[in-house]
N, C-alpha and C. Protein backbone atom coordinates (compact mmCIF):
# COMPACT_ATOMS: atom_id res chain seq x y z
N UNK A 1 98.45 4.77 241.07
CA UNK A 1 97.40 4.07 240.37
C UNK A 1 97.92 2.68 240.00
N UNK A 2 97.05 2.12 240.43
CA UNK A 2 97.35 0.84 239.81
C UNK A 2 97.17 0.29 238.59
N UNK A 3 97.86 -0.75 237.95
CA UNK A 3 97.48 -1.33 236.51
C UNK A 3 97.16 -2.71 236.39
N UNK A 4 95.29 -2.91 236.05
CA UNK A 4 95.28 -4.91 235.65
C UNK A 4 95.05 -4.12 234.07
N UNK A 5 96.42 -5.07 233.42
CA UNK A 5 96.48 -4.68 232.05
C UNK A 5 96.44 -5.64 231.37
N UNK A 6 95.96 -7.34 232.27
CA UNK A 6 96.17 -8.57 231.49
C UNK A 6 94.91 -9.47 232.22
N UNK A 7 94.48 -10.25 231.46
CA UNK A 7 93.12 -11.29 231.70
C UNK A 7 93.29 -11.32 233.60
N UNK A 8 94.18 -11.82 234.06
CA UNK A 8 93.88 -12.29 235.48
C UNK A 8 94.28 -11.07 236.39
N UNK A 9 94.71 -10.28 236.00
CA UNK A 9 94.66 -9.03 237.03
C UNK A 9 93.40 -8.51 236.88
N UNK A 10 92.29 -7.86 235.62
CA UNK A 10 91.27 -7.55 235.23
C UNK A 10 89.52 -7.81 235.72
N UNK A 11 90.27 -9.70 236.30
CA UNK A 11 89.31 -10.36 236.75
C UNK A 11 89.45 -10.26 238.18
N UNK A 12 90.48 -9.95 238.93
CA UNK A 12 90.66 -10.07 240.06
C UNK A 12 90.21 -8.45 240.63
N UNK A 13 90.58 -7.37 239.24
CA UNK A 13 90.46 -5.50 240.30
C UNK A 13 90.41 -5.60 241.20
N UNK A 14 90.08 -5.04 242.26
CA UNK A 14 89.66 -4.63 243.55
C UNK A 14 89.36 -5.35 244.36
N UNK A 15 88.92 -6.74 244.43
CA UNK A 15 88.09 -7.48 244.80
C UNK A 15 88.79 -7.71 246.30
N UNK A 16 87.74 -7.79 247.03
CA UNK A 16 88.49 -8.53 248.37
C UNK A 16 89.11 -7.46 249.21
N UNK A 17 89.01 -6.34 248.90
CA UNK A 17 89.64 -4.95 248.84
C UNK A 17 88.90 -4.76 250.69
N UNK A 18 89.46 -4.69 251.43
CA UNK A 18 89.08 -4.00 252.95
C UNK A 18 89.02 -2.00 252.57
N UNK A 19 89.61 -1.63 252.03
CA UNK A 19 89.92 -0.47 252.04
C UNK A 19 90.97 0.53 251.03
N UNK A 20 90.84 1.58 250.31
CA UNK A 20 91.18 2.06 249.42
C UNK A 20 92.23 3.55 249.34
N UNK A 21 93.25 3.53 249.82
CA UNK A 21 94.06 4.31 249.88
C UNK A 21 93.14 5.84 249.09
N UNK A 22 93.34 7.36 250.03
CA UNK A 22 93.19 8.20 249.33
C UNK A 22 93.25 8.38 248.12
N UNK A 23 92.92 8.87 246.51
CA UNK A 23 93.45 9.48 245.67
C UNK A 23 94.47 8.32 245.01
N UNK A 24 93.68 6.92 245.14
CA UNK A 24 94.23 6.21 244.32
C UNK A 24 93.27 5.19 243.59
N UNK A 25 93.58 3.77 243.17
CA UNK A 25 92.53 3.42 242.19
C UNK A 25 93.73 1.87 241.48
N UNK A 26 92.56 1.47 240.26
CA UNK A 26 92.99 0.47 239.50
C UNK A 26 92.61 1.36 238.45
N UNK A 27 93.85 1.22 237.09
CA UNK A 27 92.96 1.45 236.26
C UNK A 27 93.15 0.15 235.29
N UNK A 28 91.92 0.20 234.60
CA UNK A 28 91.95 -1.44 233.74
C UNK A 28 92.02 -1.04 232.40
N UNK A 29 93.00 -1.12 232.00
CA UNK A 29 93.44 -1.36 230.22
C UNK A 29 93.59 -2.43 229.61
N UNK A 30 92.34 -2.57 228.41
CA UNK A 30 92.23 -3.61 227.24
C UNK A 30 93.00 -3.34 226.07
N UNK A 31 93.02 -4.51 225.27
CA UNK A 31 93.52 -4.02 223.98
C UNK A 31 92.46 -3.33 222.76
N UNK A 32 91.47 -3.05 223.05
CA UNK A 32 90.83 -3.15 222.09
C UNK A 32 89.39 -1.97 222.96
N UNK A 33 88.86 -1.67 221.96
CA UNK A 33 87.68 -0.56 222.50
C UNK A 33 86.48 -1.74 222.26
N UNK A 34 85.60 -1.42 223.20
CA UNK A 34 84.78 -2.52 223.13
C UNK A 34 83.31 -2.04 224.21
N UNK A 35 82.56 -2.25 224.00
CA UNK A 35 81.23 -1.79 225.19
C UNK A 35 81.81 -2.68 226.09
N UNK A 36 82.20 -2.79 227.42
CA UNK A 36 82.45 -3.15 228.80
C UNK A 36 80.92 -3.28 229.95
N UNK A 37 80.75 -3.89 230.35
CA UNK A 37 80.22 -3.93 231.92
C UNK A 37 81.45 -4.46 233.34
N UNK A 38 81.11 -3.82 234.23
CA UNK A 38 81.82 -3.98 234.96
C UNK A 38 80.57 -4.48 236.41
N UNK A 39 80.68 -5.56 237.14
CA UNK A 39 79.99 -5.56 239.00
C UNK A 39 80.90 -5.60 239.93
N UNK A 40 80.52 -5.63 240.47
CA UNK A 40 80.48 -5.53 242.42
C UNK A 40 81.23 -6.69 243.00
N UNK A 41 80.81 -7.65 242.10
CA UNK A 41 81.01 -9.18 243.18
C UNK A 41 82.51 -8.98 244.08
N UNK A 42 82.42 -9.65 245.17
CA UNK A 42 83.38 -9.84 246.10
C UNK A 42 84.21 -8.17 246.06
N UNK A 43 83.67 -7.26 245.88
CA UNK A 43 84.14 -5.76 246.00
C UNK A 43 83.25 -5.63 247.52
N UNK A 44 84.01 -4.93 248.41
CA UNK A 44 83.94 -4.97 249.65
C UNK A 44 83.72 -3.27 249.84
N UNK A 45 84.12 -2.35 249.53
CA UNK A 45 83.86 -1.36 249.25
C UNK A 45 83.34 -0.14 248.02
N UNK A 46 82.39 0.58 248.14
CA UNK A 46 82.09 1.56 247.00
C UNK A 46 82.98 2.05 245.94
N UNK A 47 82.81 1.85 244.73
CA UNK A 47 83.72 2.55 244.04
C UNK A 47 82.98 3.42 242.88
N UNK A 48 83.71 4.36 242.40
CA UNK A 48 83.06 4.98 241.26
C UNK A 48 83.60 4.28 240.25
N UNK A 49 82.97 3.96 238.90
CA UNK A 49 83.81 3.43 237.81
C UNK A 49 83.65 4.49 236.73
N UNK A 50 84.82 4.42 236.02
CA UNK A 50 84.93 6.02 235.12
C UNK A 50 85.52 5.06 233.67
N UNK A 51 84.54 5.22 232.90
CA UNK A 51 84.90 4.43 231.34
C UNK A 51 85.19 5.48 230.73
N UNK A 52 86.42 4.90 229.86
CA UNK A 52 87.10 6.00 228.78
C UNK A 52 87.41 5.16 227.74
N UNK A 53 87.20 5.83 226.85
CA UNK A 53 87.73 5.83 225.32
C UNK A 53 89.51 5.35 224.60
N UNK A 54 89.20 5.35 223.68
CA UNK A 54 90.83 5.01 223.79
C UNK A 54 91.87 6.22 223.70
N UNK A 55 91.09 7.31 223.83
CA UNK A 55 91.96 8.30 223.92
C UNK A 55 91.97 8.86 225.09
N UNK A 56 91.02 8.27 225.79
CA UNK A 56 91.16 8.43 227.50
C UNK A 56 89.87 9.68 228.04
N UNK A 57 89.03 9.56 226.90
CA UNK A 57 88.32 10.51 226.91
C UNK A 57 86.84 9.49 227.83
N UNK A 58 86.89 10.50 228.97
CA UNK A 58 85.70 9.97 229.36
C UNK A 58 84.21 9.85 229.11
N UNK A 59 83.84 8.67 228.86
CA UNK A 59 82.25 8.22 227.83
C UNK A 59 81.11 8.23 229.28
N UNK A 60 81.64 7.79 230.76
CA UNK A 60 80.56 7.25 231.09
C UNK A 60 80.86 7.38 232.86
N UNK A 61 80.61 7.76 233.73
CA UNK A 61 81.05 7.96 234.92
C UNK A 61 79.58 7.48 236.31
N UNK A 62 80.18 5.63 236.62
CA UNK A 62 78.84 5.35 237.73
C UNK A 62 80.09 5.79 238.71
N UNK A 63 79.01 6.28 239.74
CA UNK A 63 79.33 6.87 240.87
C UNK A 63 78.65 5.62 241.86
N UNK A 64 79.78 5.54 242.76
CA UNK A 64 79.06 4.83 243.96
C UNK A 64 78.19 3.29 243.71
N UNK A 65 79.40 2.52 242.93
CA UNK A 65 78.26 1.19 242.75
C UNK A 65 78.82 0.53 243.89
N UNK A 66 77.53 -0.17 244.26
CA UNK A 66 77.19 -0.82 245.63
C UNK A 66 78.17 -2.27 245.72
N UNK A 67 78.46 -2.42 247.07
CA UNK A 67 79.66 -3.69 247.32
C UNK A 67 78.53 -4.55 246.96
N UNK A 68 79.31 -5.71 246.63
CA UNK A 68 78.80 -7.06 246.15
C UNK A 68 77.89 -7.28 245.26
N UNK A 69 76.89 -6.12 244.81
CA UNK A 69 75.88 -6.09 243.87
C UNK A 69 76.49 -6.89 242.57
N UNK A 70 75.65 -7.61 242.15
CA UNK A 70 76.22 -8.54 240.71
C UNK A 70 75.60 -7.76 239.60
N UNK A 71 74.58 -6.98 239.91
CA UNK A 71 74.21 -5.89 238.65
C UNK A 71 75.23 -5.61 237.74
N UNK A 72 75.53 -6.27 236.18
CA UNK A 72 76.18 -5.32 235.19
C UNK A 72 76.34 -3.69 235.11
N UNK A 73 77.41 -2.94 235.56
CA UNK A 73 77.36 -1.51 235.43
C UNK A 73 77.99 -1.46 233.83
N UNK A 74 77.26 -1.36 233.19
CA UNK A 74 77.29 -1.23 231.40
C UNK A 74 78.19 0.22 231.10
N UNK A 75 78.79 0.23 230.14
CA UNK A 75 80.05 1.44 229.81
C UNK A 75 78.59 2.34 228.68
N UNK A 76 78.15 1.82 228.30
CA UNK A 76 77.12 2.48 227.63
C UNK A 76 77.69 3.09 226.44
N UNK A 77 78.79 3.33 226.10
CA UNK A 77 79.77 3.50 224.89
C UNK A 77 80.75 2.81 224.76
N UNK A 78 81.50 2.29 223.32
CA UNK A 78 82.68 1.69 223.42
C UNK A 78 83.76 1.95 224.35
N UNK A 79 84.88 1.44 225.11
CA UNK A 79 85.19 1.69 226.65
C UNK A 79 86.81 1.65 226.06
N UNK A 80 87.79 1.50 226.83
CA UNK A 80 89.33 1.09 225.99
C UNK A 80 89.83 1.17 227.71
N UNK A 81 89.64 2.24 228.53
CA UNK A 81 90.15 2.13 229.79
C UNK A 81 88.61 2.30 230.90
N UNK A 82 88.89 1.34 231.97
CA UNK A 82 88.03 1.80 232.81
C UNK A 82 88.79 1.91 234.74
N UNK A 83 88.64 3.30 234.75
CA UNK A 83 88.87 3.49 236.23
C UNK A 83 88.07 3.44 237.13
N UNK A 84 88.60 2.91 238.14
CA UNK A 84 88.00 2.71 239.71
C UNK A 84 89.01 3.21 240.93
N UNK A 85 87.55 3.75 241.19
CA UNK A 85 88.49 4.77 242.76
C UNK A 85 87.07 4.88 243.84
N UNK A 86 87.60 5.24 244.70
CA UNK A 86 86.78 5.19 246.06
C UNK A 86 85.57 5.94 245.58
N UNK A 87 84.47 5.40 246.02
CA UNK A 87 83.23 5.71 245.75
C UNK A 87 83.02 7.72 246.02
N UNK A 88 82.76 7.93 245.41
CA UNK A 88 82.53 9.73 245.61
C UNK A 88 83.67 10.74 245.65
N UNK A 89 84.76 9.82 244.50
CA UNK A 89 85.81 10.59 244.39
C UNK A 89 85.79 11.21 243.51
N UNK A 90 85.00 10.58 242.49
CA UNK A 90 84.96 11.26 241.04
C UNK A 90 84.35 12.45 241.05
N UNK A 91 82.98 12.70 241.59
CA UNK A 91 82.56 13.52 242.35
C UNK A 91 83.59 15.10 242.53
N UNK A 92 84.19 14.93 243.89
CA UNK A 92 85.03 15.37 244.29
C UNK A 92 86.01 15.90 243.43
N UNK A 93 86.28 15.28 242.27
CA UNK A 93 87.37 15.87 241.24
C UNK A 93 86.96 16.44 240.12
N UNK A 94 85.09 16.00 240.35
CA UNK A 94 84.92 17.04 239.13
C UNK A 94 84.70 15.67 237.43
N UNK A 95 85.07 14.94 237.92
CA UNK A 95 85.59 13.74 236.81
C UNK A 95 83.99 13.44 236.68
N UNK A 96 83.88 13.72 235.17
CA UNK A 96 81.83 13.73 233.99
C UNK A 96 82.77 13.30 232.39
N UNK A 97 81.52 12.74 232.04
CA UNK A 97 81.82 12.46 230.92
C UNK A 97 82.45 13.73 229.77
N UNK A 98 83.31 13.72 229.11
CA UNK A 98 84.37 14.41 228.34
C UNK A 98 84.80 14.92 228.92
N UNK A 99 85.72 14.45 230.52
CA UNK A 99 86.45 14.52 231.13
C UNK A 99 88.09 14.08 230.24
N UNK A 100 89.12 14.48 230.66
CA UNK A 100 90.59 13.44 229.69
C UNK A 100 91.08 12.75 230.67
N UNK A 101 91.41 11.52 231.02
CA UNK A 101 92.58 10.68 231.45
C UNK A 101 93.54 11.21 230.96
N UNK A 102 94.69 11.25 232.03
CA UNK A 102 96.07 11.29 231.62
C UNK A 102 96.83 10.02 232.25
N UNK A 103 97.55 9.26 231.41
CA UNK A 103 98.19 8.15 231.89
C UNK A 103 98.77 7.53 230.85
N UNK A 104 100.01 6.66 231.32
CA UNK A 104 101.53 6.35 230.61
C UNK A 104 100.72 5.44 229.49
N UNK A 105 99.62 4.84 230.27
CA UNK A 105 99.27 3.58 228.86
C UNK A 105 98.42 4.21 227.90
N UNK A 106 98.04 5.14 228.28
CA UNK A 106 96.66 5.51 227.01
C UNK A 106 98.00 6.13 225.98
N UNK A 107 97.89 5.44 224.75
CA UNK A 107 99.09 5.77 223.59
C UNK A 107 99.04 7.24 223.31
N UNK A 108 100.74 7.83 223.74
CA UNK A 108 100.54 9.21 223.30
C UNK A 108 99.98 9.85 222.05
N UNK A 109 99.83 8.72 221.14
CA UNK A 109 99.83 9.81 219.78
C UNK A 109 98.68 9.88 219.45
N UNK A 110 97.25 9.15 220.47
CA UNK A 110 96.10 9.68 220.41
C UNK A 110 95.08 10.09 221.46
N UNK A 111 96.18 9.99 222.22
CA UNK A 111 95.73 10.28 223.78
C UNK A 111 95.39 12.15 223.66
N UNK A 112 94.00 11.98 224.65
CA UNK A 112 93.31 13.34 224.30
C UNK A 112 94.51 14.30 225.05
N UNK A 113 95.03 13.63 226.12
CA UNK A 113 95.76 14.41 226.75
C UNK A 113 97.33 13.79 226.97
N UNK A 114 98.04 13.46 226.36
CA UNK A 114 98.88 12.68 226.40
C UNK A 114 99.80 13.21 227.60
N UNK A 115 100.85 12.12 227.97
CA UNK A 115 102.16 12.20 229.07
C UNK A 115 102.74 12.51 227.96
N UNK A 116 103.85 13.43 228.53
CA UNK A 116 104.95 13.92 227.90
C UNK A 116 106.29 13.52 228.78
């Protein structure tokens, strides 16, 4: 998995992207929980976007937003991480809202599911 964990990686995600390795992804960590939208622009391929909480708890799961579309995909709840992975993966894993992220950045000591 990948990490844009700072202003110009965040702005750049995926973009320009020809193609998306199996069972992998960006995930985008802010400092702060905040309602998020995320688009399309210069995204070349489908992705699902999966908004989570700051405990990594999943709030909000678009499936399959369309390449290049500039449509705002809105987090629809306060957001803290948002993942992107190949369009109809989330799907596939089962990944719905009050789903848990597990990952090194979501802070163990309130992470729904923390790394150990």
């Amino acid at each position: 998995m990948e990490l844009a964990d700072d202003p110009s990686e965040r702005s750049r995600g995926l973009m320009f992207r020809e193609e998306l390795a199996p069972m992998s992804g960006m995930l985008f960590v802010y400092e702060d929980t905040a309602r998020r939208a995320f688009w399309m622009k210069n995204t070349l391929i489908p992705l699902d976007m999966i908004f989570a909480d700051a405990a990594g708890r999943v709030v909000k799961v678009h499936p399959e937003a369309i390449p290049h579309d500039e449509t705002p995909v809105p987090s629809g709840q306060p957001a803290q991480f948002v993942l992107e992975i190949a369009g109809g993966l989330a799907e596939r894993l089962g990944l719905v809202a009050g789903a848990e992220l597990r990952h090194p950045a979501i802070p163990s000591d309130i992470a729904a599911w923390p790394c150990e």
